[in-house]
C-alpha atoms as a PDB file:
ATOM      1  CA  UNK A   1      88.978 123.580 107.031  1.00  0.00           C
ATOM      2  CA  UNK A   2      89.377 121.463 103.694  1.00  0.00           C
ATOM      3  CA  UNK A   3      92.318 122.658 101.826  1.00  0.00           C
ATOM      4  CA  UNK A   4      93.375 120.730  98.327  1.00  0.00           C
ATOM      5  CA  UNK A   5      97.474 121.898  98.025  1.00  0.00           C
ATOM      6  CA  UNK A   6      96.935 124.597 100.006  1.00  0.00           C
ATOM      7  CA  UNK A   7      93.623 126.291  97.748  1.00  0.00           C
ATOM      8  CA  UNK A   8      90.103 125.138  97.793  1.00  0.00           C
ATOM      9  CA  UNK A   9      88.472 121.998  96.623  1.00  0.00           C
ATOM     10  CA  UNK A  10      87.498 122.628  92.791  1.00  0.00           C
ATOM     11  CA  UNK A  11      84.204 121.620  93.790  1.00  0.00           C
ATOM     12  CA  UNK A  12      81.760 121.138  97.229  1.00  0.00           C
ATOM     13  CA  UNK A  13      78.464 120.139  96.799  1.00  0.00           C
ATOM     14  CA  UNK A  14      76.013 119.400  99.914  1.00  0.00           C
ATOM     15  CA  UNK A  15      73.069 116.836 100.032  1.00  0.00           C
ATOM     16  CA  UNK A  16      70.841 116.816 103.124  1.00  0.00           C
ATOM     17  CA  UNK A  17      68.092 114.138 104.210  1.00  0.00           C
ATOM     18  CA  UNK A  18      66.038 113.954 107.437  1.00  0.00           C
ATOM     19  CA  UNK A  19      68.395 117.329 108.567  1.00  0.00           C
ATOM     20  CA  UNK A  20      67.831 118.727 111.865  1.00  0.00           C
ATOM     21  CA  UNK A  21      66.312 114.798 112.862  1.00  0.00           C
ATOM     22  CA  UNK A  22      68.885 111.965 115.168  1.00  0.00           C
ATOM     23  CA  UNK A  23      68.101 109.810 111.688  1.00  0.00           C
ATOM     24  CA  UNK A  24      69.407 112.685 109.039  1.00  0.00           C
ATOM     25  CA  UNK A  25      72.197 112.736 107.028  1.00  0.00           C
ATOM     26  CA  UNK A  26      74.172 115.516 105.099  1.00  0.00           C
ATOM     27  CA  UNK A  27      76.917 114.282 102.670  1.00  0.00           C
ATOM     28  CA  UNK A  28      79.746 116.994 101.091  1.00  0.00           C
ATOM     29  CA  UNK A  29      81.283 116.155  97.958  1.00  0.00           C
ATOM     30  CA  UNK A  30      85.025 117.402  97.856  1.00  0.00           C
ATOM     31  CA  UNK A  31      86.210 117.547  94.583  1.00  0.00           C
ATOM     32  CA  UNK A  32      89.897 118.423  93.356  1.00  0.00           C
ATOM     33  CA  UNK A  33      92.701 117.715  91.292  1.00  0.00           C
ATOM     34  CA  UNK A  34      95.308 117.272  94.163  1.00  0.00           C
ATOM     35  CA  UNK A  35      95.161 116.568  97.474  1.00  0.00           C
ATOM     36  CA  UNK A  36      92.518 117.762  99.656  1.00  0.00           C
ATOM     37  CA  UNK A  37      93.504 118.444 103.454  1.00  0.00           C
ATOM     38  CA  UNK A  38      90.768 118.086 105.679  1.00  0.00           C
ATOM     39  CA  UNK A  39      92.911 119.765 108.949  1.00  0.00           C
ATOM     40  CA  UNK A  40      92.627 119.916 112.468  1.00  0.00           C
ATOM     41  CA  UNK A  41      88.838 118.686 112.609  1.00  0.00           C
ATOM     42  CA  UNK A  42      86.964 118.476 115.640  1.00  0.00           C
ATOM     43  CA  UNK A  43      83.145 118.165 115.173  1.00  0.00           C
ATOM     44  CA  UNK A  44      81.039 118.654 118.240  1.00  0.00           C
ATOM     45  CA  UNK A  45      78.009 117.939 116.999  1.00  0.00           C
ATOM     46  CA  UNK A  46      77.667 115.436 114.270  1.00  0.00           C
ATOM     47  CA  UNK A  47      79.993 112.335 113.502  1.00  0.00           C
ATOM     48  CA  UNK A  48      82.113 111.987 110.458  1.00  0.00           C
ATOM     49  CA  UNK A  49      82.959 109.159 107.942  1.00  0.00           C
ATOM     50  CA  UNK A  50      85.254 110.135 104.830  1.00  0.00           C
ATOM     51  CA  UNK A  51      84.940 107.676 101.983  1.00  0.00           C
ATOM     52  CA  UNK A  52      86.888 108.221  98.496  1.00  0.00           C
ATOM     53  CA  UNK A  53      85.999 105.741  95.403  1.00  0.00           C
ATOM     54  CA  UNK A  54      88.991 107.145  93.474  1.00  0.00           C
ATOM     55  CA  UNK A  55      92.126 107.035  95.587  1.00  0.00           C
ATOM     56  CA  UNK A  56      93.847 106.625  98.937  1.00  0.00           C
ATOM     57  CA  UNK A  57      93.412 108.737 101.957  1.00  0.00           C
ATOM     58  CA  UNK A  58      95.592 108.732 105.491  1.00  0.00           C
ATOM     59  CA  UNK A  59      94.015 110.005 109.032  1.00  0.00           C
ATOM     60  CA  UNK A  60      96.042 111.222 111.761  1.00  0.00           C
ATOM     61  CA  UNK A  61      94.998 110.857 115.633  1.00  0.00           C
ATOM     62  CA  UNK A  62      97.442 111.769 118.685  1.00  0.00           C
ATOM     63  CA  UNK A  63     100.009 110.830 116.299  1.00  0.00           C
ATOM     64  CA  UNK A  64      99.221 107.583 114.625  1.00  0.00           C
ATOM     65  CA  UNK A  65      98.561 107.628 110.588  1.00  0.00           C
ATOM     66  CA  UNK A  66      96.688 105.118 109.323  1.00  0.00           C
ATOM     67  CA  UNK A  67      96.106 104.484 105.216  1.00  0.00           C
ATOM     68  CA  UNK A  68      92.968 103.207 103.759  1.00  0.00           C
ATOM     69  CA  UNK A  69      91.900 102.476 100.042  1.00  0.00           C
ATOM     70  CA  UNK A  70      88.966 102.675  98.404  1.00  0.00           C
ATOM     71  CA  UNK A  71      87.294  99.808  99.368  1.00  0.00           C
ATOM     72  CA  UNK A  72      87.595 100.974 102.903  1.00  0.00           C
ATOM     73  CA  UNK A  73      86.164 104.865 105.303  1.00  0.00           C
ATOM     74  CA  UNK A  74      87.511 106.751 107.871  1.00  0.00           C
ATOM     75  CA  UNK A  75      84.924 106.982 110.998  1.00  0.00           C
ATOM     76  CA  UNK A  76      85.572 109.563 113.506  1.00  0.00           C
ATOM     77  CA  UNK A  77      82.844 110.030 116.422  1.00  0.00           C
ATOM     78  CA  UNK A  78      81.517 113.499 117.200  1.00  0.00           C
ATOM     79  CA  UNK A  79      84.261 115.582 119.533  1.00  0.00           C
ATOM     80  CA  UNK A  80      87.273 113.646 118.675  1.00  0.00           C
ATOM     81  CA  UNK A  81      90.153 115.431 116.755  1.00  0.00           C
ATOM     82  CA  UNK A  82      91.313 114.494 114.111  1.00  0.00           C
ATOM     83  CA  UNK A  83      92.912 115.481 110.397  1.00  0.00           C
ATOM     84  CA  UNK A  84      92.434 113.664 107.063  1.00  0.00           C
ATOM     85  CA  UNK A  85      94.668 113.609 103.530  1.00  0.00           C
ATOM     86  CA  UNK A  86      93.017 112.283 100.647  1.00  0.00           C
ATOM     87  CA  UNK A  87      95.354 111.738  96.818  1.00  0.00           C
ATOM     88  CA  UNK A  88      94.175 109.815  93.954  1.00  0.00           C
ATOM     89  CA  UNK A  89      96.237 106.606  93.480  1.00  0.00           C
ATOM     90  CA  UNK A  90      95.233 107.087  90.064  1.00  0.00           C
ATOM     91  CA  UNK A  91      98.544 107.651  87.676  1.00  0.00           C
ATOM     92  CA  UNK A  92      96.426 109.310  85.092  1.00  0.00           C
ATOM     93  CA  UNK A  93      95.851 113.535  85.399  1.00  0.00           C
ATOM     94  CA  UNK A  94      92.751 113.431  87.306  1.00  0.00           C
ATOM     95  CA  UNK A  95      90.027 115.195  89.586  1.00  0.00           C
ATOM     96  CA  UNK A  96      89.235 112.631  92.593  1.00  0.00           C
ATOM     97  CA  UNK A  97      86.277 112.875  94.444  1.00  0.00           C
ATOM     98  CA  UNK A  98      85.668 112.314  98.604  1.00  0.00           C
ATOM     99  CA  UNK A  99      82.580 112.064 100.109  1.00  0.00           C
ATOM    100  CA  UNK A 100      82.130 113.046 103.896  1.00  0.00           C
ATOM    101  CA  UNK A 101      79.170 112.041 105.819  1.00  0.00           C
ATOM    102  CA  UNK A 102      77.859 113.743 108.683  1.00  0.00           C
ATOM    103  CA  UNK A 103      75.435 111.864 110.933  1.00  0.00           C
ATOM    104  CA  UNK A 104      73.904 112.146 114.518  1.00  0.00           C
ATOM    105  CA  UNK A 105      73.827 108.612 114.828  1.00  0.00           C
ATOM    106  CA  UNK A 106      76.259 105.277 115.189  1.00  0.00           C
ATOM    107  CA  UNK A 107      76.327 102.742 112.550  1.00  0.00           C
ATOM    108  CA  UNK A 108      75.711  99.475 114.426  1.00  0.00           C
ATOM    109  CA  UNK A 109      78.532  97.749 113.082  1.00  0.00           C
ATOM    110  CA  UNK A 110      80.727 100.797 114.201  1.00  0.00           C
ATOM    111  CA  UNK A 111      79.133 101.293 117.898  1.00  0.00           C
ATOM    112  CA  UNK A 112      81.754 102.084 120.291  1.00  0.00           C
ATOM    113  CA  UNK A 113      84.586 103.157 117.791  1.00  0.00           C
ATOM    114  CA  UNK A 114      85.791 106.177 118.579  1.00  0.00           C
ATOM    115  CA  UNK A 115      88.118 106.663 115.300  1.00  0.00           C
ATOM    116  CA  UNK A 116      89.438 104.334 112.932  1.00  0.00           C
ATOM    117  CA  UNK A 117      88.652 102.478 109.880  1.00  0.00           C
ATOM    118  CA  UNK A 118      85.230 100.960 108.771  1.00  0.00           C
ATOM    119  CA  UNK A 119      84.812  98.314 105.569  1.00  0.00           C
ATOM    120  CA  UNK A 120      83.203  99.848 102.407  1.00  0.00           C
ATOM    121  CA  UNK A 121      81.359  96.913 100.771  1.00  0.00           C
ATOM    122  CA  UNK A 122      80.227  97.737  96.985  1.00  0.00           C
ATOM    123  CA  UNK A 123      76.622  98.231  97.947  1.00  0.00           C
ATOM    124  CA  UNK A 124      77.139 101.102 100.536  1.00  0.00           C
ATOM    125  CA  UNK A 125      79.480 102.613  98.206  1.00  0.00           C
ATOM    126  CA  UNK A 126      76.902 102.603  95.473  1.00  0.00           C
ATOM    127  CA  UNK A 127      74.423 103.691  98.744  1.00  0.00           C
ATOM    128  CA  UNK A 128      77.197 106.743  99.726  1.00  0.00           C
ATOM    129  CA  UNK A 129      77.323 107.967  95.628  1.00  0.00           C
ATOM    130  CA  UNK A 130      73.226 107.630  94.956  1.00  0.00           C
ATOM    131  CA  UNK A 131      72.924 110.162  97.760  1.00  0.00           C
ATOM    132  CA  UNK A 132      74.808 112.534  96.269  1.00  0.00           C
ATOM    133  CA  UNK A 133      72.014 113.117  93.217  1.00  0.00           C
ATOM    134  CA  UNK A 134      70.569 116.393  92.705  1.00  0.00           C
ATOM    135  CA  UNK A 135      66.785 116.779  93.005  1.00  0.00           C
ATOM    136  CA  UNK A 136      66.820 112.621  94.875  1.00  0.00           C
ATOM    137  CA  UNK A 137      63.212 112.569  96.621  1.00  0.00           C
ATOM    138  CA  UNK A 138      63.613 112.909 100.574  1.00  0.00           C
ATOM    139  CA  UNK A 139      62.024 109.147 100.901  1.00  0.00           C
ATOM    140  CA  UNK A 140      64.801 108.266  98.870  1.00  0.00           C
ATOM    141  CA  UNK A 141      67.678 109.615 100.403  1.00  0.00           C
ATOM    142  CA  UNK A 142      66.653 108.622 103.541  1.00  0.00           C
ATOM    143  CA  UNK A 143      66.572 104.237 102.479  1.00  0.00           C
ATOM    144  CA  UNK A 144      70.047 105.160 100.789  1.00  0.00           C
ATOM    145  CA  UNK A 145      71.209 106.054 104.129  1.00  0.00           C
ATOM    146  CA  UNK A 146      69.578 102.923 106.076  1.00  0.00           C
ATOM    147  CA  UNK A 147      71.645 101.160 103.311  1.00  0.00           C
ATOM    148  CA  UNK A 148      75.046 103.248 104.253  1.00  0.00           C
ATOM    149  CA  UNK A 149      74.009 102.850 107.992  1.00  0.00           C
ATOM    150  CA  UNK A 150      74.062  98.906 108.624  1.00  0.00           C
ATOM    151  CA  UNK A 151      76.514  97.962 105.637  1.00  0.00           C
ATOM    152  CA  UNK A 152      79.198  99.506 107.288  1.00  0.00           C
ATOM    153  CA  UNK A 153      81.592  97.018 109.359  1.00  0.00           C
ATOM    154  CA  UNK A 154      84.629  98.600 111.851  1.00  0.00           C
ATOM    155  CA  UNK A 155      87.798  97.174 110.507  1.00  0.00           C
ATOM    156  CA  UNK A 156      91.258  99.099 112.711  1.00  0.00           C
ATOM    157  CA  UNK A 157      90.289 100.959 115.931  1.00  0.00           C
ATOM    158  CA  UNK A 158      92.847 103.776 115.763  1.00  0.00           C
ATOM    159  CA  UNK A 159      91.946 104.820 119.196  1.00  0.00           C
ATOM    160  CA  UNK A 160      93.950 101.816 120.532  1.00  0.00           C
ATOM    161  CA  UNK A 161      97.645 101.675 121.500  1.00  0.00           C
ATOM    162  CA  UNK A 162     100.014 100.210 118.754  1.00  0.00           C
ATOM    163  CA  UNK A 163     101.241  97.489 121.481  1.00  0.00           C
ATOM    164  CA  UNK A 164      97.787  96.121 123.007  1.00  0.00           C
ATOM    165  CA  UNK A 165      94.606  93.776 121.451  1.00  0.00           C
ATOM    166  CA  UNK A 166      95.130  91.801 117.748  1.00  0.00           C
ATOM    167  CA  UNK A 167      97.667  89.483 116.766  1.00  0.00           C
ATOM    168  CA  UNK A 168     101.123  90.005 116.170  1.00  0.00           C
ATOM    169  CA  UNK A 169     101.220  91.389 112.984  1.00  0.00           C
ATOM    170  CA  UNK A 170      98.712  93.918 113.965  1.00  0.00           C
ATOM    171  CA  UNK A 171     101.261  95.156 116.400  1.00  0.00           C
ATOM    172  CA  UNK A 172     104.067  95.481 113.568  1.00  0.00           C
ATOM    173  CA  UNK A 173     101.147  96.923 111.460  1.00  0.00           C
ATOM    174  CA  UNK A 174     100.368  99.701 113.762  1.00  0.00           C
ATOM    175  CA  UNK A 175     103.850 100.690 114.236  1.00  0.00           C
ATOM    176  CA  UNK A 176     105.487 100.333 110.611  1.00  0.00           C
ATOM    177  CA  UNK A 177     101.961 102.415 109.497  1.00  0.00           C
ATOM    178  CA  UNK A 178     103.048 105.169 112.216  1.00  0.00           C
ATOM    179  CA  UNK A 179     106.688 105.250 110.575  1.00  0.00           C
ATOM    180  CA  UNK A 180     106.786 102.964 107.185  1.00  0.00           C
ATOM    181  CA  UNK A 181     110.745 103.989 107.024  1.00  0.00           C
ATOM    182  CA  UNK A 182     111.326 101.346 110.220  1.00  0.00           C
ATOM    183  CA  UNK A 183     114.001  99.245 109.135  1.00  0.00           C
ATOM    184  CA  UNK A 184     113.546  96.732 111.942  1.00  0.00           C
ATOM    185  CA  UNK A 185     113.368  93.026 109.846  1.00  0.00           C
ATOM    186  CA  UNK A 186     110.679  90.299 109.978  1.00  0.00           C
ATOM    187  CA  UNK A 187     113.280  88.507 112.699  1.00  0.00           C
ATOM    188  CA  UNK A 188     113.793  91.560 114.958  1.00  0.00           C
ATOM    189  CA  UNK A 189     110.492  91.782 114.950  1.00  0.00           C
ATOM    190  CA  UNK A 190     109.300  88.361 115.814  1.00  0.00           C
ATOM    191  CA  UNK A 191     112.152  88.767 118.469  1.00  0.00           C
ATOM    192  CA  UNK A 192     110.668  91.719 119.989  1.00  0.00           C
ATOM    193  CA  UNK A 193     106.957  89.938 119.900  1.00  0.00           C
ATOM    194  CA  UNK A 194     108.934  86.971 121.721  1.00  0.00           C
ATOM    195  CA  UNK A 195     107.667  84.358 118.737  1.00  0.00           C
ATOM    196  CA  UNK A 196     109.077  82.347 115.925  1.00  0.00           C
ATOM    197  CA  UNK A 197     109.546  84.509 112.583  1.00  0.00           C
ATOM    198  CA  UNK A 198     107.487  81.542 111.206  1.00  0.00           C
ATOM    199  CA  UNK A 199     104.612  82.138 113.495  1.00  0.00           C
ATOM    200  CA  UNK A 200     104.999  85.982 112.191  1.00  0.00           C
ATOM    201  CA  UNK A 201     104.765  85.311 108.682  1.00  0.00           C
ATOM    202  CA  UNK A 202     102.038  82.875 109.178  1.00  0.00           C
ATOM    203  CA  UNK A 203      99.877  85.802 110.883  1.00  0.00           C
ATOM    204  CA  UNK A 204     100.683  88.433 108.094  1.00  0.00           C
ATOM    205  CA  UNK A 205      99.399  86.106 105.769  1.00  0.00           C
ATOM    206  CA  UNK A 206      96.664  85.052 107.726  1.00  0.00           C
ATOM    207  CA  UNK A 207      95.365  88.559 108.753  1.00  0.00           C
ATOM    208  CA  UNK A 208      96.631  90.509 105.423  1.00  0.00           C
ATOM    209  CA  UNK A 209      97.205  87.525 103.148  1.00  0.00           C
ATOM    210  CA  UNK A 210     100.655  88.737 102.271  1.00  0.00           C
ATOM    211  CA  UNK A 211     104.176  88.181 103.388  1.00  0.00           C
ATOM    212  CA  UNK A 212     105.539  90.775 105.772  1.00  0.00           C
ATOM    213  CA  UNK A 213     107.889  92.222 103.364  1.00  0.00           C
ATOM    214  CA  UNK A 214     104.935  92.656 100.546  1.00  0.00           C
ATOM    215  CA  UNK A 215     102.857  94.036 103.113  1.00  0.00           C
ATOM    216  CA  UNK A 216     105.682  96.566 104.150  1.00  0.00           C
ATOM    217  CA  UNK A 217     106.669  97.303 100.955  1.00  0.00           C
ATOM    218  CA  UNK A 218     102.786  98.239  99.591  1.00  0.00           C
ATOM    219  CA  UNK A 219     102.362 100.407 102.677  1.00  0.00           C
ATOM    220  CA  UNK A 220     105.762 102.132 101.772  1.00  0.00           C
ATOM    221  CA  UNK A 221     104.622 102.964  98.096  1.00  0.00           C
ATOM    222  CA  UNK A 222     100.820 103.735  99.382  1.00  0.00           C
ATOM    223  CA  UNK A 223     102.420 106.547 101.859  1.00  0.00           C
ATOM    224  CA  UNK A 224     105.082 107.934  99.281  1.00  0.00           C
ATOM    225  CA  UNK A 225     101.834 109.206  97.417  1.00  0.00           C
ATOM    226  CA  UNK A 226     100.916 111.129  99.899  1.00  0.00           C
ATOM    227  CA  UNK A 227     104.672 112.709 100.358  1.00  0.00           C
ATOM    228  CA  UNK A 228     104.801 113.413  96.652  1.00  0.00           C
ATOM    229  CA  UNK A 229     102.692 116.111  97.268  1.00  0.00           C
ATOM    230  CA  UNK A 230     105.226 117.995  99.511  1.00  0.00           C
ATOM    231  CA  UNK A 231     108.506 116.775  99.437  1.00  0.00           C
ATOM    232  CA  UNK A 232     111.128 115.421  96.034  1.00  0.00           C
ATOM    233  CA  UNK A 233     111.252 112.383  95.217  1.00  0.00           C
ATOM    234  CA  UNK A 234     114.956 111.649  96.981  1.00  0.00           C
ATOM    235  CA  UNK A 235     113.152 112.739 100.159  1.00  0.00           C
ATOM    236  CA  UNK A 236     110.092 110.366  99.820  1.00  0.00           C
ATOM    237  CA  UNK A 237     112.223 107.626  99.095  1.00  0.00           C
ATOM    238  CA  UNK A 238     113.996 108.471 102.769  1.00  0.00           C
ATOM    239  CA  UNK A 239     111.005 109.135 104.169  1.00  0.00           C
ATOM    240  CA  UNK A 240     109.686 105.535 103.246  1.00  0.00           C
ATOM    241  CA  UNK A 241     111.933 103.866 103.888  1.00  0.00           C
ATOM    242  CA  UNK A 242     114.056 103.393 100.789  1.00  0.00           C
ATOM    243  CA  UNK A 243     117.758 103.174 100.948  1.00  0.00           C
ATOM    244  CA  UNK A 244     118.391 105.097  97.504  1.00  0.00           C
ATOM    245  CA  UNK A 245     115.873 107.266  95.221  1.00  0.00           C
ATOM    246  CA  UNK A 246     116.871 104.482  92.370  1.00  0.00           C
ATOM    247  CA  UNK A 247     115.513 101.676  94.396  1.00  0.00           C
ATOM    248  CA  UNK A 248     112.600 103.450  95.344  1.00  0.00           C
ATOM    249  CA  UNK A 249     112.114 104.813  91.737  1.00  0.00           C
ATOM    250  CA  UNK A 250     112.182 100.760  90.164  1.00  0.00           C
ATOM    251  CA  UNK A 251     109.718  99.757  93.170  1.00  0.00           C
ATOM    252  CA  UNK A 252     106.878 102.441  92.259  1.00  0.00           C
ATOM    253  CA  UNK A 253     107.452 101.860  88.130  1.00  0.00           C
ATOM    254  CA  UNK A 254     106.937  98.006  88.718  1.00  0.00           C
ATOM    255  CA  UNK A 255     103.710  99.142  90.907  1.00  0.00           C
ATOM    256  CA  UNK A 256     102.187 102.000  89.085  1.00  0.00           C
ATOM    257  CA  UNK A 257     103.721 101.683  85.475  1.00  0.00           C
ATOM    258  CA  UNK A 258     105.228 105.486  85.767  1.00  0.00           C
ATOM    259  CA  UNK A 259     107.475 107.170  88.122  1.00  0.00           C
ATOM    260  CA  UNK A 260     107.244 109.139  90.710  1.00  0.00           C
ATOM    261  CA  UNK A 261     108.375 111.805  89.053  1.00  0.00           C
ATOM    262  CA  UNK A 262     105.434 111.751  86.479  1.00  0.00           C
ATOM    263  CA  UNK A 263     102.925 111.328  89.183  1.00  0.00           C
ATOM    264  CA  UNK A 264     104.343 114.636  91.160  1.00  0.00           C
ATOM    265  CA  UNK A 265     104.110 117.323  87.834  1.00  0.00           C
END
């Protein structure tokens, strides 16, 4: 079921190439001007890869969120549950668009991945919107999706636990995106990981290229618009991680150039 604030997408459009084939595709086109919900899926039959040019989106599996941009999809193979949130990060009044692809077969570079997160380079995006044309010739269609198929690269396996595989800031990646409120600091951390808070740092910025704390603090403000949606502001900035609404309030101006508050009406 795909929900946007609890009503139905504004619009849902449905493309089809090669259908009823292993090498078809069918693509939806969600759009709304709030959040769309895409909850409680489990598709038997075909997998599914959610990709959004206009804002972020956050999938949930057995617990673990994980938050993507637009330069990045959400894969989830064929019988595995899952549930998906999608909010423009744009401050401007807005309908945002998500595209979800439905296909009977694995993209190479995502073989074996279960669910997680797959990189969205600018010619697959351009690939994922051309397919979405009215009246687009079945030849077409079908060498846009060729193009979607082996341009796509896996990026986060969501499938794995938060404490095995990667490096070390993977594993305080994993577990500050399941709760960004953690307090725990870059030196309880490195404590915990049994390594130098130097050695930390060094792999934030060499898998992220940011400190910790900018990393934190952008996955903080990418969740709270997501809770804006639901809960006040003085909750969000709890719910983040924020020790007052002020502080929060200041972070997300400096970030987005309006408050929360305007983003939320």
């Amino acid at each position: 079921m795909v929900t946007a604030r609890g009503a139905d997408p504004d619009n849902c459009d449905e493309f089809g190439y090669g259908i009823g084939t292993p090498g078809g595709i069918l693509v939806l086109r969600y759009v709304a001007a709030t959040t769309l919900e895409f909850g409680g899926i489990r598709q038997d039959w075909l997998h599914q890869l959610y990709w959004s040019p206009d804002g972020l989106m956050a999938v949930s599996y057995q617990g673990n969120t994980e938050f993507v941009g637009a330069g990045e999809a959400i894969w989830a193979q064929r019988a595995v549950s899952h549930s998906v949130q999608a909010k423009p990060t744009s401050i401007r009044p807005t309908r945002h668009t998500v595209y979800r692809l439905c296909l009977r077969e694995d993209p190479p570079g995502l073989a074996g991945l279960r669910i997680g997160t797959a990189r969205v380079p600018a010619e697959v995006a351009a690939a994922i919107q051309g397919l979405a044309v009215r009246g687009l010739p079945e030849q077409d269609g079908l060498r846009l999706r060729a193009s979607v198929m082996h341009g796509l690269a896996s990026l986060r396996d969501l499938s794995e636990p938060a404490g095995d595989g990667g490096g070390f800031a993977l594993r305080v990646a994993r577990a500050l995106t399941n709760e960004p409120a953690d307090p725990t600091s870059l030196d309880e951390w490195a404590g915990r990981l049994h390594v130098s808070a130097k050695t930390l740092q060094r792999d934030f910025q060499r898998q992220f290229g940011q400190s910790f704390s900018t990393w934190r603090a952008s996955l903080r403000l990418r969740a709270s618009l997501i809770l804006l949606d639901a809960y006040p502001v003085s909750e969000v900035a709890h719910r983040v991680g924020y020790s007052s609404a002020s502080a929060y309030i200041a972070a997300f101006r400096r970030t987005f150039g309006r408050t929360p508050g305007q983003v939320s009406d």
